[in-house]
PDB file of N, CA and C in Angstrom:
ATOM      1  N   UNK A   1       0.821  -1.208   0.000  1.00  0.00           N
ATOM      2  CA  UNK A   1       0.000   0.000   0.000  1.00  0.00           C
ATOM      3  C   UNK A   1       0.855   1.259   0.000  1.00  0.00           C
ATOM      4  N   UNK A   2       1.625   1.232  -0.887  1.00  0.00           N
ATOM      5  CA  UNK A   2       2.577   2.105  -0.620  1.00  0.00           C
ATOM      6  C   UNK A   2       3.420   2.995   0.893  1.00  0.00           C
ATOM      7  N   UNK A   3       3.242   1.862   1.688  1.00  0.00           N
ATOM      8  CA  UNK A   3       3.882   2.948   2.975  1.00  0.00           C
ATOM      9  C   UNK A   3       2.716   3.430   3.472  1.00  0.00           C
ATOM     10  N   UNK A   4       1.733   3.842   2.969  1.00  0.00           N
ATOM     11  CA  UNK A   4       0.365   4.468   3.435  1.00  0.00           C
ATOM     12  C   UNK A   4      -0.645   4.143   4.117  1.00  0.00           C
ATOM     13  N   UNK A   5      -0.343   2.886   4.806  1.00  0.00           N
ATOM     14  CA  UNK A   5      -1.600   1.878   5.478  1.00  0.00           C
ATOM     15  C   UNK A   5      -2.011   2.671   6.877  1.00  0.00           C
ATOM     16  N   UNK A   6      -2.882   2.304   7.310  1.00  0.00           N
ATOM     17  CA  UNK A   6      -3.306   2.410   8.607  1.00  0.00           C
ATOM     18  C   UNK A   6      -2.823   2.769  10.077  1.00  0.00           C
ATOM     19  N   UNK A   7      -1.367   2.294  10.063  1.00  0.00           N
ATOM     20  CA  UNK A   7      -0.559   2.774  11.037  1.00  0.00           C
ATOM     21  C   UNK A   7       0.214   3.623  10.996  1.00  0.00           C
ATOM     22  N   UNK A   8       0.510   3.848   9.500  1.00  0.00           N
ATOM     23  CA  UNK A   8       1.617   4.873   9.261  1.00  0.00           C
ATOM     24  C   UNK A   8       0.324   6.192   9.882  1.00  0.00           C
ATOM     25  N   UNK A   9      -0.530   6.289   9.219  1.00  0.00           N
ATOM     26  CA  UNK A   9      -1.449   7.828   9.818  1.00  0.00           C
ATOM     27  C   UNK A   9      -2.046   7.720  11.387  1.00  0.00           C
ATOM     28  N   UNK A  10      -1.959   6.904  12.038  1.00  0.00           N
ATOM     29  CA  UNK A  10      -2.091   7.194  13.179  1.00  0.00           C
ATOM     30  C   UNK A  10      -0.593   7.431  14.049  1.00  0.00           C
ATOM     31  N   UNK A  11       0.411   6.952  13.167  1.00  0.00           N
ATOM     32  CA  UNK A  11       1.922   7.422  13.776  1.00  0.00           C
ATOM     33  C   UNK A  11       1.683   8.929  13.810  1.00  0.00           C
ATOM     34  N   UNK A  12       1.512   9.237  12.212  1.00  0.00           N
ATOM     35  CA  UNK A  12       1.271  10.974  12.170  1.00  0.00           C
ATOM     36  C   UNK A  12       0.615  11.849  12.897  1.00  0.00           C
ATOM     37  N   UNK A  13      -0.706  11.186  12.997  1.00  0.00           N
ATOM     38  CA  UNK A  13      -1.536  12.075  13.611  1.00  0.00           C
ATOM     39  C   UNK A  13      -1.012  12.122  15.414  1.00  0.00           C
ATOM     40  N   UNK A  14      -0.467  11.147  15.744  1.00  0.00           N
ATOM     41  CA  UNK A  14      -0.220  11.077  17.345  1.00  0.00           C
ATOM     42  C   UNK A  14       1.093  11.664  17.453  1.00  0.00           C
ATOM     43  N   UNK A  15       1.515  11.391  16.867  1.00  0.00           N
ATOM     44  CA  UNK A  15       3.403  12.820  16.455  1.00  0.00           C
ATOM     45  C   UNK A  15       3.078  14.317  17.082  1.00  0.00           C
ATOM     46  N   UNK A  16       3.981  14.358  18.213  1.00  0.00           N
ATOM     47  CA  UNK A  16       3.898  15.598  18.917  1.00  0.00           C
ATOM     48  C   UNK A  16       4.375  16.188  18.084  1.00  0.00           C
ATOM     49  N   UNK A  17       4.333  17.882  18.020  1.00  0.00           N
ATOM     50  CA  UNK A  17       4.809  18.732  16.968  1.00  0.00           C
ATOM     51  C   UNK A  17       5.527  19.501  18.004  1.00  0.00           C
ATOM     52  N   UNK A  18       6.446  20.559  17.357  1.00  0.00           N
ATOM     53  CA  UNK A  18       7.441  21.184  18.162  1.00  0.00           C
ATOM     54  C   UNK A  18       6.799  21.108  19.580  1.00  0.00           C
ATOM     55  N   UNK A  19       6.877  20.169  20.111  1.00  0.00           N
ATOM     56  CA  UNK A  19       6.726  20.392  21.844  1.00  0.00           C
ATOM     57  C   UNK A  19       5.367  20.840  21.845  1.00  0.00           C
ATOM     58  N   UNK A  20       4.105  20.918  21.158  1.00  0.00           N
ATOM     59  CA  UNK A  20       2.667  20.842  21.521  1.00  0.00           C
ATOM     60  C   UNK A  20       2.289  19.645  21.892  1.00  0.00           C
ATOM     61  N   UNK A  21       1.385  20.107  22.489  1.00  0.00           N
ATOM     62  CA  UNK A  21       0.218  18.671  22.910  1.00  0.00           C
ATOM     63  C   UNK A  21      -0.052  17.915  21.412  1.00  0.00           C
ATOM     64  N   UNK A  22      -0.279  16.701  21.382  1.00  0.00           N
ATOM     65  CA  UNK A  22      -0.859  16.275  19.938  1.00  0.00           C
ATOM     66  C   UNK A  22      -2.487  16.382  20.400  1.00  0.00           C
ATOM     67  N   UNK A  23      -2.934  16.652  19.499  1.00  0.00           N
ATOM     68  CA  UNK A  23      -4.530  17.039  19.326  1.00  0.00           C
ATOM     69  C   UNK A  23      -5.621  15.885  19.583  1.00  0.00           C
ATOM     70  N   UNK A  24      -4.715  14.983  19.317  1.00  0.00           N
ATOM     71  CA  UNK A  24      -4.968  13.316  19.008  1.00  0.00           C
ATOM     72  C   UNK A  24      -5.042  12.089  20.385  1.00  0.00           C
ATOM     73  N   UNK A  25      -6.443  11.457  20.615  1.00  0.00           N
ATOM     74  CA  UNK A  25      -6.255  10.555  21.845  1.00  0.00           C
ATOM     75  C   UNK A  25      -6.885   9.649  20.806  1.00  0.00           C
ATOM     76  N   UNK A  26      -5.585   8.335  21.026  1.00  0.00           N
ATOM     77  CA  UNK A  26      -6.191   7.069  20.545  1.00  0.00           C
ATOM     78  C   UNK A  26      -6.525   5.859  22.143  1.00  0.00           C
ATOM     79  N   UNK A  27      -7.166   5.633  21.954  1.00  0.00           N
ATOM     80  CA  UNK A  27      -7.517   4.463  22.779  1.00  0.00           C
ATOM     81  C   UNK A  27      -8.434   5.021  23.927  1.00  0.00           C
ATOM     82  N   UNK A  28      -9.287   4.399  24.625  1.00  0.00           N
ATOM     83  CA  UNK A  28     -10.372   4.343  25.566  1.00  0.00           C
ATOM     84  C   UNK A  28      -9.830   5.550  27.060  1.00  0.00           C
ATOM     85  N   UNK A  29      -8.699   4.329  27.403  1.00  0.00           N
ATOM     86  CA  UNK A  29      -7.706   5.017  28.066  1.00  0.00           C
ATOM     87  C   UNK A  29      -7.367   6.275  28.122  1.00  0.00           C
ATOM     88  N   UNK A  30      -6.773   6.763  27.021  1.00  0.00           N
ATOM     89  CA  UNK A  30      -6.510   8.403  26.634  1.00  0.00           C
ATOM     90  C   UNK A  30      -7.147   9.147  26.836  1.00  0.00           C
ATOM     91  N   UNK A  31      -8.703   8.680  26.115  1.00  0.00           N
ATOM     92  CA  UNK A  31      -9.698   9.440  26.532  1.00  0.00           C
ATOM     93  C   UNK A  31     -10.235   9.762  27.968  1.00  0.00           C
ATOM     94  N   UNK A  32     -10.709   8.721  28.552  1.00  0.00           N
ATOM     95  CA  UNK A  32     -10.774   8.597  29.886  1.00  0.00           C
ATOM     96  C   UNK A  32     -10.193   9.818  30.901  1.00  0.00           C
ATOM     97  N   UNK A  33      -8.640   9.504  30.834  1.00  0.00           N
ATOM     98  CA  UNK A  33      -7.460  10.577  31.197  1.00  0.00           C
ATOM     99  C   UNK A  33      -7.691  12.060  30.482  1.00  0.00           C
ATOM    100  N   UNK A  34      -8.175  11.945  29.746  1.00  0.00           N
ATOM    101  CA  UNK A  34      -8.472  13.740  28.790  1.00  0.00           C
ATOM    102  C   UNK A  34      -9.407  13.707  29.609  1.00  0.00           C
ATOM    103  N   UNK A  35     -10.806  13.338  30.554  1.00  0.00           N
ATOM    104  CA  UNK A  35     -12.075  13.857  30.606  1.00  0.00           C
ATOM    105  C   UNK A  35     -12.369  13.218  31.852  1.00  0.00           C
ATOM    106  N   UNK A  36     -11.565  12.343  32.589  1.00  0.00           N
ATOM    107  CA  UNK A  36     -11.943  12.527  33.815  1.00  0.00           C
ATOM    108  C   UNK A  36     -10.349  12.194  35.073  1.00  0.00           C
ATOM    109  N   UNK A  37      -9.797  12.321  34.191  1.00  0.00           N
ATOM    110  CA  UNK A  37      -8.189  12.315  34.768  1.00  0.00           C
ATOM    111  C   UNK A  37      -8.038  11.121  35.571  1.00  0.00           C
ATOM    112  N   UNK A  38      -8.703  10.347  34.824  1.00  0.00           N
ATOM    113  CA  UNK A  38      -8.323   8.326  35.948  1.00  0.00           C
ATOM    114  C   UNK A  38      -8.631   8.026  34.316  1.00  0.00           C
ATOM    115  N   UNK A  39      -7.233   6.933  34.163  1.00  0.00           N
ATOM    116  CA  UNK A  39      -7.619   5.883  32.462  1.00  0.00           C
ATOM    117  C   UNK A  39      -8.217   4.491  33.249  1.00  0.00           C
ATOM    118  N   UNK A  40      -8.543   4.606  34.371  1.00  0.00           N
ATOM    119  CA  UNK A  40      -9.047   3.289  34.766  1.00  0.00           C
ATOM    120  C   UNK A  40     -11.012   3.857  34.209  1.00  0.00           C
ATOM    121  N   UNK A  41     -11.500   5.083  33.677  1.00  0.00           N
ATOM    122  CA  UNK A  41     -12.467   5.154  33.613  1.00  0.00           C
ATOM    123  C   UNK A  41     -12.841   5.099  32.366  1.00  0.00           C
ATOM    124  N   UNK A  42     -12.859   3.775  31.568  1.00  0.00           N
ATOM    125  CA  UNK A  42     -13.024   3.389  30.257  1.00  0.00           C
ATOM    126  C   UNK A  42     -14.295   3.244  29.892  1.00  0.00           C
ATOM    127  N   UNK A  43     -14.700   2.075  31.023  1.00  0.00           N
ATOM    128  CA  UNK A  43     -16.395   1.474  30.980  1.00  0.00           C
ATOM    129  C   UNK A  43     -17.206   2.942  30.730  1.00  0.00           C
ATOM    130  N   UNK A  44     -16.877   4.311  31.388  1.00  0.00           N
ATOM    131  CA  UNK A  44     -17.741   5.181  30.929  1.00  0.00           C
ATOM    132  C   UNK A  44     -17.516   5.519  29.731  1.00  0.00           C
ATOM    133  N   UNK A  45     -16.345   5.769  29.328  1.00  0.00           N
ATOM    134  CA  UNK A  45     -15.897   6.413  27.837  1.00  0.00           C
ATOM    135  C   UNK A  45     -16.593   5.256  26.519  1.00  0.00           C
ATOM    136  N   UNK A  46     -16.681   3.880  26.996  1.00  0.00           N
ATOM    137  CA  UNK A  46     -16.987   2.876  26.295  1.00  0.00           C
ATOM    138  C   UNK A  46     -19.061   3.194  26.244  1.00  0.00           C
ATOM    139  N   UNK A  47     -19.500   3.316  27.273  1.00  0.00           N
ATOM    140  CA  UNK A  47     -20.715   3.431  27.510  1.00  0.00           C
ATOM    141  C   UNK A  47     -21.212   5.141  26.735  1.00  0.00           C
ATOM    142  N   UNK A  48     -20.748   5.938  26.853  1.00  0.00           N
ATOM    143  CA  UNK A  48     -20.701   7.639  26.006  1.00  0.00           C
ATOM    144  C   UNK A  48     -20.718   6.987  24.708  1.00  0.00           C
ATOM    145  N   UNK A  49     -19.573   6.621  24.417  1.00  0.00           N
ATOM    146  CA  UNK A  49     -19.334   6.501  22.801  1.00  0.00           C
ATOM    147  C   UNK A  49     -20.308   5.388  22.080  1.00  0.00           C
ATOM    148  N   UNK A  50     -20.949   4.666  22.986  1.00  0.00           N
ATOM    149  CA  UNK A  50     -21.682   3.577  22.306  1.00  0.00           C
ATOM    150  C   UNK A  50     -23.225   3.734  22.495  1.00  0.00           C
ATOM    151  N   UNK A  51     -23.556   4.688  23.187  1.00  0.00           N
ATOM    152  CA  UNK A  51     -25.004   5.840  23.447  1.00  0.00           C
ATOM    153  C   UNK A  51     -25.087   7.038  22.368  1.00  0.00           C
ATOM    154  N   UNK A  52     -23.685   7.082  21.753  1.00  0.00           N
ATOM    155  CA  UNK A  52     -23.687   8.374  20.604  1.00  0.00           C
ATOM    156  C   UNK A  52     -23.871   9.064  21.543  1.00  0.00           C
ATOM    157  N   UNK A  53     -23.282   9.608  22.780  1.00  0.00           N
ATOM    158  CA  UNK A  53     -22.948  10.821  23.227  1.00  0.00           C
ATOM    159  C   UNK A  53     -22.013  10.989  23.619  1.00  0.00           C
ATOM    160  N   UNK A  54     -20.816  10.605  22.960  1.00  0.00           N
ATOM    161  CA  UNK A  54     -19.817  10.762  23.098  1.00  0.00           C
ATOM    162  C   UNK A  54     -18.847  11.284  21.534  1.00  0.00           C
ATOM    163  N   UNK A  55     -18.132  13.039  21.009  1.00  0.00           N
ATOM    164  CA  UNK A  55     -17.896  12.894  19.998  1.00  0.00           C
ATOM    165  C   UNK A  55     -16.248  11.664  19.855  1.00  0.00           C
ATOM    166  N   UNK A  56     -16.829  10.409  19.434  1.00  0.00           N
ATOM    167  CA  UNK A  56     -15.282  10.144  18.917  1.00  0.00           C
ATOM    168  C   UNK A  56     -15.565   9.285  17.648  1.00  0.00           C
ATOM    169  N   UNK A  57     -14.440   8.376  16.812  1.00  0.00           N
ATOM    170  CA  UNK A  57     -14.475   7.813  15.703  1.00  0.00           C
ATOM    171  C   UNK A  57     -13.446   6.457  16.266  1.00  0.00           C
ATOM    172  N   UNK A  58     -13.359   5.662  15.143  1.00  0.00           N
ATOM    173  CA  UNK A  58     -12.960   4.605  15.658  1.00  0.00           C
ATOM    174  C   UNK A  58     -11.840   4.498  14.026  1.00  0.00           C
ATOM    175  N   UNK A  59     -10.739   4.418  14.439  1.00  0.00           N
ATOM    176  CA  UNK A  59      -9.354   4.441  13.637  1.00  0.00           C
ATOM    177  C   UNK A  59      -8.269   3.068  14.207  1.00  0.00           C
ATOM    178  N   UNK A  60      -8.761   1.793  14.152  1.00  0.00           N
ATOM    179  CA  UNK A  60      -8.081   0.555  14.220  1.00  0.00           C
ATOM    180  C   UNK A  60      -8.388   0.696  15.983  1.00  0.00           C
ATOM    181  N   UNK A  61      -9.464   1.451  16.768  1.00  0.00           N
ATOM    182  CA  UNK A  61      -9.836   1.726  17.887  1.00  0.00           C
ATOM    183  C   UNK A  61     -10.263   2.828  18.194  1.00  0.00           C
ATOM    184  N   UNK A  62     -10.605   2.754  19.355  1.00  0.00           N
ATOM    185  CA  UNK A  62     -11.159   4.448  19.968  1.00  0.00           C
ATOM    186  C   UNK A  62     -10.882   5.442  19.504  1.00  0.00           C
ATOM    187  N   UNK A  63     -10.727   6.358  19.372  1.00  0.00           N
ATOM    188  CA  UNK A  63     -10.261   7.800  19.110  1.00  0.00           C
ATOM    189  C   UNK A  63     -10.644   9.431  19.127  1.00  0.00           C
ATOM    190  N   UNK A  64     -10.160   9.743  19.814  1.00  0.00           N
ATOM    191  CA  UNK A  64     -10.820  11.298  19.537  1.00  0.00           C
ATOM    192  C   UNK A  64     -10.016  12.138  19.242  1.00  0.00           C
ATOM    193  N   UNK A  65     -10.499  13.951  19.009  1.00  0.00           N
ATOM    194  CA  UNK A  65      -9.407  14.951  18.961  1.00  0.00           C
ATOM    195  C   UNK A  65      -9.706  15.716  20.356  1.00  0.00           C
ATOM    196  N   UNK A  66      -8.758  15.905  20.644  1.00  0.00           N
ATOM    197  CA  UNK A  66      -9.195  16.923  22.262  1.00  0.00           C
ATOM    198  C   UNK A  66      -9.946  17.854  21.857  1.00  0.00           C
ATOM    199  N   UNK A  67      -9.580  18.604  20.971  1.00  0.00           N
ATOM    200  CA  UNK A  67     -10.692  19.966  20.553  1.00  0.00           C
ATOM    201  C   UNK A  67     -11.484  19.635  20.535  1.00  0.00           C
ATOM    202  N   UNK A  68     -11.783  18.057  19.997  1.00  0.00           N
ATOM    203  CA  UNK A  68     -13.461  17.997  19.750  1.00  0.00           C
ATOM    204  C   UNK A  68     -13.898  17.743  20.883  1.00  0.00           C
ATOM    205  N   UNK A  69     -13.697  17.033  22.010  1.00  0.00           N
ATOM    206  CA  UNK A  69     -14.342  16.983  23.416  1.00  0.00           C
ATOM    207  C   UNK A  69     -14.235  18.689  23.826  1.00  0.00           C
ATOM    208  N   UNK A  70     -13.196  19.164  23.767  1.00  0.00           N
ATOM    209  CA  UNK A  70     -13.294  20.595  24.722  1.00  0.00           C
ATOM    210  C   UNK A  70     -14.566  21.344  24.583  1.00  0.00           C
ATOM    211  N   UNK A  71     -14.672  21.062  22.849  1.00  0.00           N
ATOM    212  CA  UNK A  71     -16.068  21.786  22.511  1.00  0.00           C
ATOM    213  C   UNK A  71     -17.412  21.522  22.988  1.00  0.00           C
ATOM    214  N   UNK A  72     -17.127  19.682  23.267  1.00  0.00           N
ATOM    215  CA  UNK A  72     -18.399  19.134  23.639  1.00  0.00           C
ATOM    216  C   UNK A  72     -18.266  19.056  25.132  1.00  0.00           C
ATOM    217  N   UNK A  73     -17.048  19.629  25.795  1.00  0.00           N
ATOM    218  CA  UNK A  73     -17.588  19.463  27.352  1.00  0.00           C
ATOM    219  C   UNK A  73     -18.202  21.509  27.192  1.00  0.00           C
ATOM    220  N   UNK A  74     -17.507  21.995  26.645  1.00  0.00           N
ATOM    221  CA  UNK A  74     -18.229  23.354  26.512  1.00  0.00           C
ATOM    222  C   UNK A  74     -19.607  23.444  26.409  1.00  0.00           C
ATOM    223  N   UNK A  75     -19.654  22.847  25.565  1.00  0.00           N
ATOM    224  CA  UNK A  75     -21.659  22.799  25.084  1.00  0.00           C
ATOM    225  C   UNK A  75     -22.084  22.326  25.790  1.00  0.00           C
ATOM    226  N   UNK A  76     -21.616  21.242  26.810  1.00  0.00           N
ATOM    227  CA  UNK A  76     -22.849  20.727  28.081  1.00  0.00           C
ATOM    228  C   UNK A  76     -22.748  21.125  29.002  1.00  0.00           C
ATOM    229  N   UNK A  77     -21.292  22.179  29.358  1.00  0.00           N
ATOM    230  CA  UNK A  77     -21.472  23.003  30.103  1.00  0.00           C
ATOM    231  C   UNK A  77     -22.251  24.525  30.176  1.00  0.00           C
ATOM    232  N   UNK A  78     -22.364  24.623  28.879  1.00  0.00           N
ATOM    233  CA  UNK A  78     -23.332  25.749  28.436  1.00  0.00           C
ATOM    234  C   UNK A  78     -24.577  25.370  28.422  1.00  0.00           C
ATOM    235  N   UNK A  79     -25.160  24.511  27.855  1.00  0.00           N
ATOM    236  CA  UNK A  79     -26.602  23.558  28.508  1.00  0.00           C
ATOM    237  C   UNK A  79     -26.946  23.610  30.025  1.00  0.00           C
ATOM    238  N   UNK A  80     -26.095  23.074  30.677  1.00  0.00           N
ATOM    239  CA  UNK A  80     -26.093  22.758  31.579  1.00  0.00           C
ATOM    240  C   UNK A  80     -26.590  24.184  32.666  1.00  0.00           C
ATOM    241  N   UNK A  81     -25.947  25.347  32.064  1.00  0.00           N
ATOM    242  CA  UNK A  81     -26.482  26.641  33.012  1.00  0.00           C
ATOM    243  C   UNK A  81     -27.427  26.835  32.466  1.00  0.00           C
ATOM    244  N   UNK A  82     -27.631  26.858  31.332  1.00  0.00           N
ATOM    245  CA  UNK A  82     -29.131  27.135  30.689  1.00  0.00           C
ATOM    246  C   UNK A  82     -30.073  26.613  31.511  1.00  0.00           C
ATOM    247  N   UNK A  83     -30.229  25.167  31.833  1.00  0.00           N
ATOM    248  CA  UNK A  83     -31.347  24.453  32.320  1.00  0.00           C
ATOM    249  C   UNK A  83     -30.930  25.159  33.852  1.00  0.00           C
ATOM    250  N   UNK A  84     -30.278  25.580  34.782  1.00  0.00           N
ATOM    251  CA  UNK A  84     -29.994  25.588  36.017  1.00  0.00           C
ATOM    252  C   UNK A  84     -30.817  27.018  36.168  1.00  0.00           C
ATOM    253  N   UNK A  85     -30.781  27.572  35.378  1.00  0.00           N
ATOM    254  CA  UNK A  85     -31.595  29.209  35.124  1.00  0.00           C
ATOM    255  C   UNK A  85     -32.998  29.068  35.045  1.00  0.00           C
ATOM    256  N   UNK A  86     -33.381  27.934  34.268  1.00  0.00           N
ATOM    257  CA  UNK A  86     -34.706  28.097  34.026  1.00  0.00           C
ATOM    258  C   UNK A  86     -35.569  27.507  35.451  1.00  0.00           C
ATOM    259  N   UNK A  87     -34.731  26.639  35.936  1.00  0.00           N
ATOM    260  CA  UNK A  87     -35.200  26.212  37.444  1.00  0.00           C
ATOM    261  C   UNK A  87     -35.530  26.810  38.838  1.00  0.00           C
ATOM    262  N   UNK A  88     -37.194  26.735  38.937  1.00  0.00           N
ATOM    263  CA  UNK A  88     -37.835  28.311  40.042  1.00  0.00           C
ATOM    264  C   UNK A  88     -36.401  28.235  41.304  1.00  0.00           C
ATOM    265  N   UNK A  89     -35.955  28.882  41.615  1.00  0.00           N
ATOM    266  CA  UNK A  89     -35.756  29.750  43.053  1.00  0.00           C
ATOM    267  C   UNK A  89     -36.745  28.799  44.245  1.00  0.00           C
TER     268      UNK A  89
END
């Protein structure tokens, strides 16, 4: 496949760049650790992503981009005051 298979682009995409964060979490684990800072908390990341409320894709496994959770813990944190407002006093 010319060099181009499946692992070569997840080498890439997980390739730190000058000393940034890579953007890139492969595996359950990773995620877990991005969103609740214990990788022992998979069964939830496994249970999110398999309810479709969780944004990730699956690339020879789990996967997400951090931006894309930051956005989606943003938005349910922005939900989240919304509904807390509308609730009487």
């Amino acid at each position: 496949m010319n060099g181009m298979d499946g692992s070569y682009h997840v080498r890439m995409l997980s390739r730190e760049v000058a000393g940034q964060e890579s953007d890139f979490l492969q595996g359950a684990n990773a995620i877990a650790l991005f969103l609740f800072g214990d990788s022992r908390r998979t069964r939830k990341v496994y249970y999110l992503a398999e309810s479709g409320q969780l944004p990730v894709f699956k690339l020879g496994g789990l996967c997400a981009r951090r931006s894309t959770l930051r956005a989606w813990l943003s938005d349910h944190e922005q939900s989240g005051r919304r509904q807390s407002d509308k609730r009487p006093s």
